[in-house]
C-alpha atoms as a PDB file:
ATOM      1  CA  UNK A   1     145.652 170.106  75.826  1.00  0.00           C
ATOM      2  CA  UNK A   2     141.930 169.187  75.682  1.00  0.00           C
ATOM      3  CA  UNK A   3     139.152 171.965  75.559  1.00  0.00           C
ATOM      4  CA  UNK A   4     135.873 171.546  77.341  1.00  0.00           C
ATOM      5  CA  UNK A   5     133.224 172.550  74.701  1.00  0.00           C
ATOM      6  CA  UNK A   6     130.236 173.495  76.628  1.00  0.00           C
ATOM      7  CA  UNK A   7     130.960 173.378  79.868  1.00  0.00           C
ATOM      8  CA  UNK A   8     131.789 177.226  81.912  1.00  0.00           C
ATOM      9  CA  UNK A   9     134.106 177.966  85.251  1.00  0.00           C
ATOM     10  CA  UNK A  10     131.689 178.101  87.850  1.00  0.00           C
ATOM     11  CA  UNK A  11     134.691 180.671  89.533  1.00  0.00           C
ATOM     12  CA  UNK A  12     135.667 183.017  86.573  1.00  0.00           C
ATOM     13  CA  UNK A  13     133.105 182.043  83.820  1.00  0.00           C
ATOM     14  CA  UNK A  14     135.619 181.050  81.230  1.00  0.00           C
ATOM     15  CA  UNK A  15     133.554 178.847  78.344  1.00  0.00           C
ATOM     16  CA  UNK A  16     135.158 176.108  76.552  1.00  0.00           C
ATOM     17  CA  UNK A  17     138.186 176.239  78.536  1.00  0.00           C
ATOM     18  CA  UNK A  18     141.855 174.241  77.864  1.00  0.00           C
ATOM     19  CA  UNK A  19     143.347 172.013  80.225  1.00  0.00           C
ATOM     20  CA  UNK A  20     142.086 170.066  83.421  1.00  0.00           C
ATOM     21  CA  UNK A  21     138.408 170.601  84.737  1.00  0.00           C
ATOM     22  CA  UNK A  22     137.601 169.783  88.518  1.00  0.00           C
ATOM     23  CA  UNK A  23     134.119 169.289  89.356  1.00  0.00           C
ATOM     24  CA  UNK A  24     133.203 169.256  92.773  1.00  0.00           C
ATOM     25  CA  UNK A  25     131.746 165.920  94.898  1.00  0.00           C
ATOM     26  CA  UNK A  26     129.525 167.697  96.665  1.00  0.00           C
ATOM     27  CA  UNK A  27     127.781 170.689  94.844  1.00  0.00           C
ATOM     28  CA  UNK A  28     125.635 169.580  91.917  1.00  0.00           C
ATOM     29  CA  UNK A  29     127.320 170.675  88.365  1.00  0.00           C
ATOM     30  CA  UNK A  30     129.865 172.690  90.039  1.00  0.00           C
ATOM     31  CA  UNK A  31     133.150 172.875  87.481  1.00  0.00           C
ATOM     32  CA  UNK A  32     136.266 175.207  87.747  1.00  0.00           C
ATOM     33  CA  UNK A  33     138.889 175.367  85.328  1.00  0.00           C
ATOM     34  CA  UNK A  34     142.698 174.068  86.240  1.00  0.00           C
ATOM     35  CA  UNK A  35     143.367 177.965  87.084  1.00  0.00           C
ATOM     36  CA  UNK A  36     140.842 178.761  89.412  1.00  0.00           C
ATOM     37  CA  UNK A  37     140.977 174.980  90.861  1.00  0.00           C
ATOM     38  CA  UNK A  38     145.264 175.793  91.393  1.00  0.00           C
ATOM     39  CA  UNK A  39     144.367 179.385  92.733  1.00  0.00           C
ATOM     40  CA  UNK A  40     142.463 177.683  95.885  1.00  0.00           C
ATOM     41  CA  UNK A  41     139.278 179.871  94.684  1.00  0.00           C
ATOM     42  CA  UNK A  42     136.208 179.145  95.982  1.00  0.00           C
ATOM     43  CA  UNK A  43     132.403 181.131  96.523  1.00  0.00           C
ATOM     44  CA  UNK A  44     129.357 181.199  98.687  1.00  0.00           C
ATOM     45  CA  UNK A  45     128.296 177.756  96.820  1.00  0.00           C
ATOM     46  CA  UNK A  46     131.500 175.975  97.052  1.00  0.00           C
ATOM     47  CA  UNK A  47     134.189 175.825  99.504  1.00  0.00           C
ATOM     48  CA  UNK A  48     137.563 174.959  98.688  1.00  0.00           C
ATOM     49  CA  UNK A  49     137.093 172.080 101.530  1.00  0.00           C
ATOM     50  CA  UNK A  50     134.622 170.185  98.709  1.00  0.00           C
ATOM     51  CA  UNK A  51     136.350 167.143  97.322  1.00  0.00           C
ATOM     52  CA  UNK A  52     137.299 167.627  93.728  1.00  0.00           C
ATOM     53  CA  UNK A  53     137.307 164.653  90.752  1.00  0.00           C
ATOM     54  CA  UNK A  54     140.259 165.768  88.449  1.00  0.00           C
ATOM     55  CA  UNK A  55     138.304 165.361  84.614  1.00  0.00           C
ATOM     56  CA  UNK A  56     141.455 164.834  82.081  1.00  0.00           C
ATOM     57  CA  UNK A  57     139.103 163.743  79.405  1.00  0.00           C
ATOM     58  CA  UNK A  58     136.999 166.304  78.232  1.00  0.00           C
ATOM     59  CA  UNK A  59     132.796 165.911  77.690  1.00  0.00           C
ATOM     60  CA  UNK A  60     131.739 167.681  75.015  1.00  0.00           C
ATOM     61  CA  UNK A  61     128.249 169.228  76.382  1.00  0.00           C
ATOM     62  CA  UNK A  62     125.691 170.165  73.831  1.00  0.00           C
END
């Protein structure tokens, strides 16, 4: 299961999450983690409408 190091849910704030990351096509640095992204959850800077790139590979941020 990879772990983003670095990089924080732009939904629920979880840091150096496991599993999938999704970040959006449209907003600039906008991430959620696979639970939020599966959950449908979206805020008053992204809609759930946004295309999403599925990141399997994790980027370690520093």
């Amino acid at each position: 299961m990879p772990t983003n190091k670095g990089i924080v849910c732009d939904y629920c704030a979880a840091k150096d999450f496991e599993g999938l990351r999704y970040c959006c096509e449209i907003c600039k640095n906008y991430d959620l983690c696979d639970a939020c992204y599966n959950n449908g959850e979206e805020s008053l800077q992204h809609s759930k409408s946004h295309p999403m790139n599925c990141i399997s590979e994790p980027i370690i941020r520093q």
